[in-house]
C-alpha atoms as a PDB file:
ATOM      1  CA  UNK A   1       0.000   0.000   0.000  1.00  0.00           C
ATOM      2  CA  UNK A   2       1.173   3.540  -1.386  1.00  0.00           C
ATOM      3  CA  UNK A   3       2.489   6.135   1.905  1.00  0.00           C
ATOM      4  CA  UNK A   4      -0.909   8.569   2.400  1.00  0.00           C
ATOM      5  CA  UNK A   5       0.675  11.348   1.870  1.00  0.00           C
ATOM      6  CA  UNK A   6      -2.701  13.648   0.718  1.00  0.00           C
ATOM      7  CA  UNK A   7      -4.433  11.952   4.118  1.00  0.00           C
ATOM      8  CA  UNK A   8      -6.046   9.102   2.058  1.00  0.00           C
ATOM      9  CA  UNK A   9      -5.812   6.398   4.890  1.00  0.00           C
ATOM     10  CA  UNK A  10      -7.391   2.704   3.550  1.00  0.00           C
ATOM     11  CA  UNK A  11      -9.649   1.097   6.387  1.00  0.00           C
ATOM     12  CA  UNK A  12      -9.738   5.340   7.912  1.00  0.00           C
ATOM     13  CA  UNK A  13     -13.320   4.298   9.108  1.00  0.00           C
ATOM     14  CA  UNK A  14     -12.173   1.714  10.874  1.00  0.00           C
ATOM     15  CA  UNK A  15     -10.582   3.745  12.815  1.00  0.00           C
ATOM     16  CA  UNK A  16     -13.806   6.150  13.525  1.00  0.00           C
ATOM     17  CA  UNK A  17     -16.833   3.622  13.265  1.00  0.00           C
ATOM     18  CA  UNK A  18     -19.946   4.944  13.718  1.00  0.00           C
ATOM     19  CA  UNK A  19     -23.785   4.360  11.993  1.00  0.00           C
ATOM     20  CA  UNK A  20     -24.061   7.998  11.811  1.00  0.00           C
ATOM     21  CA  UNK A  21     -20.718  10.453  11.538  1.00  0.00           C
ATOM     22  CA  UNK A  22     -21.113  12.856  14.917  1.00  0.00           C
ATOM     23  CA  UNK A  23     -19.481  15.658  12.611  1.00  0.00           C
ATOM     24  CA  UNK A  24     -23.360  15.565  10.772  1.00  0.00           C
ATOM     25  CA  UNK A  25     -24.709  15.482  14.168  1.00  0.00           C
ATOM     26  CA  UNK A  26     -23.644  19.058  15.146  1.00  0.00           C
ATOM     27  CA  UNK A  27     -24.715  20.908  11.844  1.00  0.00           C
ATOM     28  CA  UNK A  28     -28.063  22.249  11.329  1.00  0.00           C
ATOM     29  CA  UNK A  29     -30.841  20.579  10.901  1.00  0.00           C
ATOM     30  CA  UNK A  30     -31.808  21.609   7.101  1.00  0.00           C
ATOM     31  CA  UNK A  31     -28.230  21.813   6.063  1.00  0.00           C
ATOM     32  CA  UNK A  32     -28.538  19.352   3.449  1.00  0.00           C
ATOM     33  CA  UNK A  33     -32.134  19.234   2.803  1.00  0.00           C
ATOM     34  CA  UNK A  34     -32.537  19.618  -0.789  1.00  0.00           C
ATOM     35  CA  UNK A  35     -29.109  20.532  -1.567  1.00  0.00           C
ATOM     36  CA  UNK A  36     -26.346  19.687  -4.348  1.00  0.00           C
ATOM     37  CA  UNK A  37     -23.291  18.903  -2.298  1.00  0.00           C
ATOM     38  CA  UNK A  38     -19.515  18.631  -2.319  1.00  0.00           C
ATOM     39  CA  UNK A  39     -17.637  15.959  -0.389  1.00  0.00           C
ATOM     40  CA  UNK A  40     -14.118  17.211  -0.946  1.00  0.00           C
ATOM     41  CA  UNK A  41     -11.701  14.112   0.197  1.00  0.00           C
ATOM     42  CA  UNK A  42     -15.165  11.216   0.377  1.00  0.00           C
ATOM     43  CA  UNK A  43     -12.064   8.500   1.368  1.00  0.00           C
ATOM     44  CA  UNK A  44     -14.450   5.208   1.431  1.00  0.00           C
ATOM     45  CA  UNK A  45     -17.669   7.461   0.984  1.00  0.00           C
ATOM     46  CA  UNK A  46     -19.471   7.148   4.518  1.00  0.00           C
ATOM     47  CA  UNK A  47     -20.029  10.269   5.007  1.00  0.00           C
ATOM     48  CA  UNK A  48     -21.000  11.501   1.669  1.00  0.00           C
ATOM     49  CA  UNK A  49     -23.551   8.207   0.915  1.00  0.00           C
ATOM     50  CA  UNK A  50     -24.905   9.425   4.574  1.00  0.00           C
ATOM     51  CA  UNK A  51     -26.101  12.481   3.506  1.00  0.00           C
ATOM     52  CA  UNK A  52     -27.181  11.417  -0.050  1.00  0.00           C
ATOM     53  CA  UNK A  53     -29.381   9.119   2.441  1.00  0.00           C
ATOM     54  CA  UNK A  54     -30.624  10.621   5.729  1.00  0.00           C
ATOM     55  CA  UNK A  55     -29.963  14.222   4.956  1.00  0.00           C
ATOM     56  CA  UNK A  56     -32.379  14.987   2.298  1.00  0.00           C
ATOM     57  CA  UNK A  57     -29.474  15.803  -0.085  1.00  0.00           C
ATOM     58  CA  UNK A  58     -30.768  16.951  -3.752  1.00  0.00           C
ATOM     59  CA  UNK A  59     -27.493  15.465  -5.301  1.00  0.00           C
ATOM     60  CA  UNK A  60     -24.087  14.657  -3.319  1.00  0.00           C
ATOM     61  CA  UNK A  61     -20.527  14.388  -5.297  1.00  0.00           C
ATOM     62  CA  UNK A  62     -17.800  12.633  -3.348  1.00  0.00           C
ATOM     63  CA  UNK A  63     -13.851  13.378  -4.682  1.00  0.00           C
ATOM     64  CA  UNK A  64     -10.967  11.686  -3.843  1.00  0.00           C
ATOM     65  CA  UNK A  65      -7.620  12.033  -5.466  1.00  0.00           C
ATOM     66  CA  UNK A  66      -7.521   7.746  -4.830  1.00  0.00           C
ATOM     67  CA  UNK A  67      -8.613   6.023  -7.511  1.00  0.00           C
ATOM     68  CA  UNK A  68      -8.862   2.697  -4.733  1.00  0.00           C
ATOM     69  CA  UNK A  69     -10.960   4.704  -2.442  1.00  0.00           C
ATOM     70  CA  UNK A  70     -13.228   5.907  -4.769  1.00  0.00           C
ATOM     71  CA  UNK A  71     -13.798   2.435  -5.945  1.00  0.00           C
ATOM     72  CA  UNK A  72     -14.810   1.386  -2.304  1.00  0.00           C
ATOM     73  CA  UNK A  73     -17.364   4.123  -2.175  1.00  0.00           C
ATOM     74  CA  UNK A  74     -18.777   3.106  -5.298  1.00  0.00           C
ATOM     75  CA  UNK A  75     -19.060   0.029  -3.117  1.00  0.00           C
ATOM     76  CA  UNK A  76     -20.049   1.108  -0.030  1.00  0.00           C
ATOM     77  CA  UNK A  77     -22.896   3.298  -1.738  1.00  0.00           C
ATOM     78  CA  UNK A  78     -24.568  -0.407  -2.935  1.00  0.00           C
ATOM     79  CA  UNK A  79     -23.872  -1.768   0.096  1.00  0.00           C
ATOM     80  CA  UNK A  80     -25.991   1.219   2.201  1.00  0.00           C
ATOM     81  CA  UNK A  81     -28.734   0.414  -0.281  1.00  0.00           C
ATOM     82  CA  UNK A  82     -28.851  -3.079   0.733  1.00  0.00           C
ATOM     83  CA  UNK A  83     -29.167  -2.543   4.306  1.00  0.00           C
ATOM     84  CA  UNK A  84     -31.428   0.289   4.418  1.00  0.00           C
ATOM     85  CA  UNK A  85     -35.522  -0.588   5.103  1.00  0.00           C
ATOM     86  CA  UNK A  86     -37.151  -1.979   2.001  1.00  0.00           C
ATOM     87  CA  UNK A  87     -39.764   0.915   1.263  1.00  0.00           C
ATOM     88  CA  UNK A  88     -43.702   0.336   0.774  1.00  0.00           C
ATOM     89  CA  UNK A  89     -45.059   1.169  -2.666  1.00  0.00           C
ATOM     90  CA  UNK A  90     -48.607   1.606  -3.620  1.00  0.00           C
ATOM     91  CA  UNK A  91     -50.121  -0.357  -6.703  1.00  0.00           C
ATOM     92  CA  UNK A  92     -49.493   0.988 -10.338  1.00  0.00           C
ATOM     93  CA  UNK A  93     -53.421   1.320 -10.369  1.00  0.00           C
ATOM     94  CA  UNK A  94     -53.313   3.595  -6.780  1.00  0.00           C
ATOM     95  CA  UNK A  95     -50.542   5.257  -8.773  1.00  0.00           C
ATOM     96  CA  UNK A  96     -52.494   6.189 -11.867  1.00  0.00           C
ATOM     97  CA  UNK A  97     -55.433   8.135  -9.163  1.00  0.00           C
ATOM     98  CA  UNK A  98     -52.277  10.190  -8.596  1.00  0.00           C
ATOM     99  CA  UNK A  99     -51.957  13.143  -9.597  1.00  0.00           C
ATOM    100  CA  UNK A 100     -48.110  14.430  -9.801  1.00  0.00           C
ATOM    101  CA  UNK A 101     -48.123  16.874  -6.838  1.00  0.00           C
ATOM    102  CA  UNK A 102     -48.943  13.907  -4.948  1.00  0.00           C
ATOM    103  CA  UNK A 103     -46.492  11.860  -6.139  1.00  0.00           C
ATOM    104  CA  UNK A 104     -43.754  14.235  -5.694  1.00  0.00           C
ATOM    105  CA  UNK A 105     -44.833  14.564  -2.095  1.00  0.00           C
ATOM    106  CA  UNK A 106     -44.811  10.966  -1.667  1.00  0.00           C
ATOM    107  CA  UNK A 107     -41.457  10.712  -2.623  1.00  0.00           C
ATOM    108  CA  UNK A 108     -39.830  13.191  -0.732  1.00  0.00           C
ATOM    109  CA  UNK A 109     -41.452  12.191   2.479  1.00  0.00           C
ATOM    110  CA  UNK A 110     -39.883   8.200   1.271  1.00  0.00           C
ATOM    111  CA  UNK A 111     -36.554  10.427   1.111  1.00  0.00           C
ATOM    112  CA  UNK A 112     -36.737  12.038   4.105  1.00  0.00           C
ATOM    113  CA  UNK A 113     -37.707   8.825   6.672  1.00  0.00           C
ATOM    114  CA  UNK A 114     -35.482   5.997   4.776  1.00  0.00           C
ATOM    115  CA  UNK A 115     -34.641   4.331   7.808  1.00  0.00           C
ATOM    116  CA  UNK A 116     -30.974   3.224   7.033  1.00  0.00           C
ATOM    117  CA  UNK A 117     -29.151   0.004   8.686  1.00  0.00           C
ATOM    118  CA  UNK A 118     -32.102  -2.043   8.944  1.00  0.00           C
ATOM    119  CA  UNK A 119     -30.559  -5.283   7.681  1.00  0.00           C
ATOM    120  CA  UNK A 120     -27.981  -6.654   9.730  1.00  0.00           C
ATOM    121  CA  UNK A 121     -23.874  -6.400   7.357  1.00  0.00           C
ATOM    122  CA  UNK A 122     -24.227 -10.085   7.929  1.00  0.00           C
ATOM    123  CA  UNK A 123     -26.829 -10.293   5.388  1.00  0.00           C
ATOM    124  CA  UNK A 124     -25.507  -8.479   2.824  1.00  0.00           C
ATOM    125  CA  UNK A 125     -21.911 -10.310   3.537  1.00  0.00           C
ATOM    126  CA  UNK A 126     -23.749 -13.776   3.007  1.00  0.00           C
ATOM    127  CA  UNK A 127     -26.029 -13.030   0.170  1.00  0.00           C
ATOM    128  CA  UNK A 128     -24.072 -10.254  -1.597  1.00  0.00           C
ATOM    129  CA  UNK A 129     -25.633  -6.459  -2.168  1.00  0.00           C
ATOM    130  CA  UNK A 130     -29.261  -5.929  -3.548  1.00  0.00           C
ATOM    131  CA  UNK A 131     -29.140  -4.791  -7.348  1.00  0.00           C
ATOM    132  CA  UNK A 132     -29.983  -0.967  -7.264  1.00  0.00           C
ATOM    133  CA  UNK A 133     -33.003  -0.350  -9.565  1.00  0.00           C
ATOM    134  CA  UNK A 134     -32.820   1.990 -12.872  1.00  0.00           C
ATOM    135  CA  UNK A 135     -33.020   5.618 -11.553  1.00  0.00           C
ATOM    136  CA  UNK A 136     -36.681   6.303 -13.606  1.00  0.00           C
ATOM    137  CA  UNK A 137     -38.069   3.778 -10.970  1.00  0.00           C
ATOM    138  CA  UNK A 138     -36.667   5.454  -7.682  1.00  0.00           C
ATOM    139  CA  UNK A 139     -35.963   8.822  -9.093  1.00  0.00           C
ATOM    140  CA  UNK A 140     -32.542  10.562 -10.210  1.00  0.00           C
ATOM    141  CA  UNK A 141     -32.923  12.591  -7.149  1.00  0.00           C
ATOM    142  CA  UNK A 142     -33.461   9.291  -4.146  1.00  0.00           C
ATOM    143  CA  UNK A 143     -30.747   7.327  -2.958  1.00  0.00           C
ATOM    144  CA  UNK A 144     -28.742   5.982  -4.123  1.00  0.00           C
ATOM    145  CA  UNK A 145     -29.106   7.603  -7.679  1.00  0.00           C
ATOM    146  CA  UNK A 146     -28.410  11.068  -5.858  1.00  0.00           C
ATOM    147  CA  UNK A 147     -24.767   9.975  -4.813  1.00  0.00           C
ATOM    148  CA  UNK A 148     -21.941   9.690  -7.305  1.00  0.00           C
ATOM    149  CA  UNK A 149     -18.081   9.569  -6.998  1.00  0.00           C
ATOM    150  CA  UNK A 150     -15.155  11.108  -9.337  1.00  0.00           C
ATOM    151  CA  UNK A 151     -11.642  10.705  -8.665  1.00  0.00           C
ATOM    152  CA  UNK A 152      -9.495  13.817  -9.087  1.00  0.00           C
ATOM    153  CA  UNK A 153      -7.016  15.915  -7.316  1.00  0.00           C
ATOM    154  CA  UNK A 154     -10.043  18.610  -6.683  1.00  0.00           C
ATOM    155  CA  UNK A 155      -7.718  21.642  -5.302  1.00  0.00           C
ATOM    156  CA  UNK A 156      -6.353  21.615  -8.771  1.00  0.00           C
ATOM    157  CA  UNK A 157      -8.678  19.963 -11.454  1.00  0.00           C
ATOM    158  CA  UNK A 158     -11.919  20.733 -12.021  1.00  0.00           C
ATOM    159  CA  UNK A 159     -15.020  17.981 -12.684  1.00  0.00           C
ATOM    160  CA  UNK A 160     -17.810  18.331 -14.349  1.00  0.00           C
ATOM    161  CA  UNK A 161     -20.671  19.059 -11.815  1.00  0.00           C
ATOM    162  CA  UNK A 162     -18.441  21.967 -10.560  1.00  0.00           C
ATOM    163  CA  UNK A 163     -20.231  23.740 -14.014  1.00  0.00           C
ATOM    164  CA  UNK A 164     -23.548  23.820 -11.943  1.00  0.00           C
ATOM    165  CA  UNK A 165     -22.368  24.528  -8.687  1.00  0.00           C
ATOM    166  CA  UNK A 166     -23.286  23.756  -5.137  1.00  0.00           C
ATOM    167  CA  UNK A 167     -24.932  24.815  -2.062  1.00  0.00           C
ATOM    168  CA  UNK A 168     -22.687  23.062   0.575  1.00  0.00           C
ATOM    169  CA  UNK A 169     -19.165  22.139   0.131  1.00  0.00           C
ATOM    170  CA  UNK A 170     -17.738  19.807   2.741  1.00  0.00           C
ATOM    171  CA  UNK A 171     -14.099  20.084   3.899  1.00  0.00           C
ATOM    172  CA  UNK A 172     -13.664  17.162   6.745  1.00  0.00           C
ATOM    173  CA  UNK A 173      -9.696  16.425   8.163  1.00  0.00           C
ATOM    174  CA  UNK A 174      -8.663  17.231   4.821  1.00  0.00           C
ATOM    175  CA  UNK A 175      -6.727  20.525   5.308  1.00  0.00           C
ATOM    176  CA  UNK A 176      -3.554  19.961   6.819  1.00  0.00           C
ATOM    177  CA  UNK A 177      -2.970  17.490   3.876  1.00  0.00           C
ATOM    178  CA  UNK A 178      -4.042  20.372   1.335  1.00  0.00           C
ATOM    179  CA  UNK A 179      -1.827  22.556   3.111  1.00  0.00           C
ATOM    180  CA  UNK A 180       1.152  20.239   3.811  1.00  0.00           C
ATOM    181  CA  UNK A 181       0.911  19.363  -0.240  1.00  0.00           C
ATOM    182  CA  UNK A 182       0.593  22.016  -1.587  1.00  0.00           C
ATOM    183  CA  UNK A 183       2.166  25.028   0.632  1.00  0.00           C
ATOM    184  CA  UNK A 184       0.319  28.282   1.871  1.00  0.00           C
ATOM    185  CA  UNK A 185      -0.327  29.347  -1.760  1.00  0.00           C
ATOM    186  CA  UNK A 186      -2.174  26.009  -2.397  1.00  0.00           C
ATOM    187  CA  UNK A 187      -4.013  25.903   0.394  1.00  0.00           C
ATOM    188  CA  UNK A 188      -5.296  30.097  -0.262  1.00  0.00           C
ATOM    189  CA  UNK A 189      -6.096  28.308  -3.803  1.00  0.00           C
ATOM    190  CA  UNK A 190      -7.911  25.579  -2.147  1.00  0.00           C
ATOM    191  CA  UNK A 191     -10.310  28.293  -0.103  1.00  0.00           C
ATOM    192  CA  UNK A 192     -10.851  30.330  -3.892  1.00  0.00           C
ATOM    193  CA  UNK A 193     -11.530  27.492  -5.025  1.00  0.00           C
ATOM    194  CA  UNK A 194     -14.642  26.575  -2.792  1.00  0.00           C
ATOM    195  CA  UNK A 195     -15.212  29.926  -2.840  1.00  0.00           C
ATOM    196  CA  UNK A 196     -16.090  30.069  -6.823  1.00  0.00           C
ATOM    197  CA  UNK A 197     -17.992  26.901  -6.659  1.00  0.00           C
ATOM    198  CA  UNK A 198     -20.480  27.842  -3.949  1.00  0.00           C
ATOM    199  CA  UNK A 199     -24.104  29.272  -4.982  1.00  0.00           C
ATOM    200  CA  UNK A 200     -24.108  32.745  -2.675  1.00  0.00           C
ATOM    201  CA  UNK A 201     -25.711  31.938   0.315  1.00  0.00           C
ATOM    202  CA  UNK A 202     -23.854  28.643  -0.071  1.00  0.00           C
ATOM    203  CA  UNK A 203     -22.717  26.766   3.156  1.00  0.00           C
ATOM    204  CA  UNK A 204     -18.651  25.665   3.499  1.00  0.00           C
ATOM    205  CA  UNK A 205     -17.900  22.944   6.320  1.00  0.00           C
ATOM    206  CA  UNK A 206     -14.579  22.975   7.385  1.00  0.00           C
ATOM    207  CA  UNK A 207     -13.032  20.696  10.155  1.00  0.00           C
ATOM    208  CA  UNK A 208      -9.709  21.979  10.632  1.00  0.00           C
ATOM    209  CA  UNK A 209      -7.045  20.302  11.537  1.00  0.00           C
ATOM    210  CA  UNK A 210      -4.706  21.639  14.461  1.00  0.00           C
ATOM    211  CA  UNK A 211      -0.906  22.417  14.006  1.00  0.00           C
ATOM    212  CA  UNK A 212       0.208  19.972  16.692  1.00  0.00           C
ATOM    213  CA  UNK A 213      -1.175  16.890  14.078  1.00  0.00           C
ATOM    214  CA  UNK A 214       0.839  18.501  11.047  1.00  0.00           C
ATOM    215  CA  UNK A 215       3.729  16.583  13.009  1.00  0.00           C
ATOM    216  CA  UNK A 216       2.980  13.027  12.177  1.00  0.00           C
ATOM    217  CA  UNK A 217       2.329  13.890   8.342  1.00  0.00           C
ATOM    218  CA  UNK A 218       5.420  15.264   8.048  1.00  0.00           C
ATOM    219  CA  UNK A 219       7.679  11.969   8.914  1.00  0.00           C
ATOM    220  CA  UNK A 220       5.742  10.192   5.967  1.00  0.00           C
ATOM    221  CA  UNK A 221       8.273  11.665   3.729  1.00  0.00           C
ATOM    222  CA  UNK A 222      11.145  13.714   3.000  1.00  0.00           C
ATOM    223  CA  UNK A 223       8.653  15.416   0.712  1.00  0.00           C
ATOM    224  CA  UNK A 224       6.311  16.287   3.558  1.00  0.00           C
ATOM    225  CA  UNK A 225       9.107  17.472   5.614  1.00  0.00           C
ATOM    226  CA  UNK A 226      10.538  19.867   3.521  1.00  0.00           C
ATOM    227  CA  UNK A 227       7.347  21.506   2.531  1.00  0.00           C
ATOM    228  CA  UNK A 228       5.882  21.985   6.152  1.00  0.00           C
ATOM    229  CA  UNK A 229       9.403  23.419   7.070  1.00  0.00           C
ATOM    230  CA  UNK A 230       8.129  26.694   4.704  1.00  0.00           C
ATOM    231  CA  UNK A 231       4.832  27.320   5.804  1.00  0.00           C
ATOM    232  CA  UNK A 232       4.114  30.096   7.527  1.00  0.00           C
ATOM    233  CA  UNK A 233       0.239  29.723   8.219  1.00  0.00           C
ATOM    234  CA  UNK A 234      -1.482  27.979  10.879  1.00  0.00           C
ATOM    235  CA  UNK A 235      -4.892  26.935  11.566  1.00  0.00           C
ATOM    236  CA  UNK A 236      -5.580  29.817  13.324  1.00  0.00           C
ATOM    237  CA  UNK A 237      -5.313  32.146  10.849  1.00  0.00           C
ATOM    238  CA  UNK A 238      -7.860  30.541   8.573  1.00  0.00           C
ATOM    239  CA  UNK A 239     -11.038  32.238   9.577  1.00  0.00           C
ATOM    240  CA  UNK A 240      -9.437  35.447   8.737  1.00  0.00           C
ATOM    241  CA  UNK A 241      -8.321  34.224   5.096  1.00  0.00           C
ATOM    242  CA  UNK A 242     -12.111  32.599   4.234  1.00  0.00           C
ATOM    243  CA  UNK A 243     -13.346  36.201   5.301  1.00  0.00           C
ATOM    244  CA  UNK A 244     -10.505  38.097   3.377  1.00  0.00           C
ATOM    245  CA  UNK A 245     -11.810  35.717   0.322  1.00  0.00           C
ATOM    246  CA  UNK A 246     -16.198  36.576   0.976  1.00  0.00           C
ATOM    247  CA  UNK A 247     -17.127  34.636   3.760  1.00  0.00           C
ATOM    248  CA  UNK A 248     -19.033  35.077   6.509  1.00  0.00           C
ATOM    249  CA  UNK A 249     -17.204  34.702  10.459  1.00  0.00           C
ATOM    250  CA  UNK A 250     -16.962  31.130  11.364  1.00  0.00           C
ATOM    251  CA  UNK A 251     -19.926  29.876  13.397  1.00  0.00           C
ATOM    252  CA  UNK A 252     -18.261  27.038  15.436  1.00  0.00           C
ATOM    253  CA  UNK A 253     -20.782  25.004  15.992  1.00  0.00           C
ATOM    254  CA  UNK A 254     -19.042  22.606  18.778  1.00  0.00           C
ATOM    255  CA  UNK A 255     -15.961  19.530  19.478  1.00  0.00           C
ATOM    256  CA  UNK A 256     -16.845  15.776  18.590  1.00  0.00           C
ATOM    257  CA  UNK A 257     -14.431  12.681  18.370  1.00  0.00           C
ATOM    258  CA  UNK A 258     -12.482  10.989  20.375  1.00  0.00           C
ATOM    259  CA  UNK A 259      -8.734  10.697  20.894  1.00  0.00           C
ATOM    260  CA  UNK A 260      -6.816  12.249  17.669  1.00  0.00           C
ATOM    261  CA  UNK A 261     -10.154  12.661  16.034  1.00  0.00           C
ATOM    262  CA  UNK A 262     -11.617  15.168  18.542  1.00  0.00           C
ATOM    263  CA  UNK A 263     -11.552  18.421  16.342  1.00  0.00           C
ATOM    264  CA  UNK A 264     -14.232  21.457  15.690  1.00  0.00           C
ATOM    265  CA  UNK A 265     -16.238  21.913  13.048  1.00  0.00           C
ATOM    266  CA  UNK A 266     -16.421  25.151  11.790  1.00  0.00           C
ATOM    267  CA  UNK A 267     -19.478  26.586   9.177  1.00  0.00           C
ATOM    268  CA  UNK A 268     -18.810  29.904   6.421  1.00  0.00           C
ATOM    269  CA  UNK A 269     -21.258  30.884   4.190  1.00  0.00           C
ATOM    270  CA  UNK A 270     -20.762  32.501   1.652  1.00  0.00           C
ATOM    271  CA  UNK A 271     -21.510  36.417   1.575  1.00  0.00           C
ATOM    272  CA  UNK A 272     -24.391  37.365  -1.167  1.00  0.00           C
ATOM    273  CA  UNK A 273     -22.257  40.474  -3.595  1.00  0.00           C
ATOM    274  CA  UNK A 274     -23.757  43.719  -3.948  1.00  0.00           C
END
């Protein structure tokens, strides 16, 4: 297995299991709910197949610059559809009374109380995953047709839903390894970056990391080493760059994790121009 020098750990959710990531927990409510989101650095996809589930999400992109990763969230994303509760569906004819307002209510309130983990991971383990029906049965916009994956090195490609946009862009323990890569210039480009791609209004979830952790990233390599030695930025200094760029203060909305994992997550939105 190849060092992880960008932070792309194999088996990282191993490491913080959980049904339901306590970073979702402290956002608001309605953060998702009928949103196009960014998961910038998915790793394995648990978080981002989470909110394509649970949250409401309109559409959710996960990016990862590993290519092996992204093929396990591919994976994981068929294997949440297997567990989650199998959903009651009224008759074609009770369908054709219908008319489409009522429909399209039906559906979202399907969306919104998909009750995930129902099966037990034995199930799907013994039996392999459930075969995920064409999306003009379930809808483009249900899980799991409202998750996809690309692999890319997002701080400096682009991909091709970045055309349309989002309302949320996601940032979770991703930034020391932006900033470690690619110096204090890429990591300014980095906040530009989610800065052109967000609708105004548009949230940005950030979960810094602190400086004390930059440590073990820099004995992966010689690399590593060499570039942290020029940096001049820290972690603290990152609310005043987002607002120097057109967001908002942070809102800190609280601490959750345990050990190395305990961080903050911190919420920008983006300022509306006049």
């Amino acid at each position: 297995m190849s060092v992880p020098t960008h932070g792309n750990y194999h088996g990282y959710y191993l490491k913080r299991p959980s049904v339901t990531d306590p970073r979702l927990a402290l956002l608001p409510e309605n953060t998702f709910s009928g949103k196009r989101v960014l998961d910038i650095g998915c790793n394995a996809g648990w978080v981002t197949c989470e909110i394509a589930q649970s949250r409401g999400a309109h559409k959710v992109v996960g990016v990862d610059i590993d290519d092996t990763l992204i093929r396990a969230a591919w994976k994981r994303r068929q294997v949440v559809w297997s567990l989650q509760k199998p959903q009651s569906s009224q008759s074609n004819e009770d369908n054709d009374l219908m008319d489409f307002e009522d429909l399209t209510r039906n559906a979202s309130m399907e969306v919104t109380h998909l009750q995930a983990d129902y099966f037990p991971a034995s199930l799907q383990h013994s039996f392999g995953p459930l075969p995920i029906p064409p999306s003009k049965i379930r809808g483009k916009h249900a899980f799991p047709h409202n998750v996809s994956f690309r692999t890319a090195d997002w701080v400096t490609e682009e991909i091709v839903e970045d055309a349309n946009g989002y309302d949320v862009v996601i940032a979770f323990s991703i930034s020391k390894w932006i900033h470690i890569n690619g110096g204090d210039g890429g990591l300014r480009a980095f906040f530009r970056r989610v800065y052109s791609v967000l609708e105004p209004g548009g949230v940005f979830i950030l979960e810094p990391q602190e400086w004390d952790t930059y440590k073990k990233a820099k004995r992966l390599n010689e690399s590593l080493r060499n570039s942290a030695q020029t940096l001049e930025l820290r972690p603290s200094d990152f609310e005043s760059i987002l607002g120097d760029i057109g967001f908002s203060p942070a809102c800190h909305l609280g601490t959750t994790g345990d050990g190395g994992f305990r961080r903050t997550v911190d919420l920008y939105v983006k300022r509306h121009v006049t």
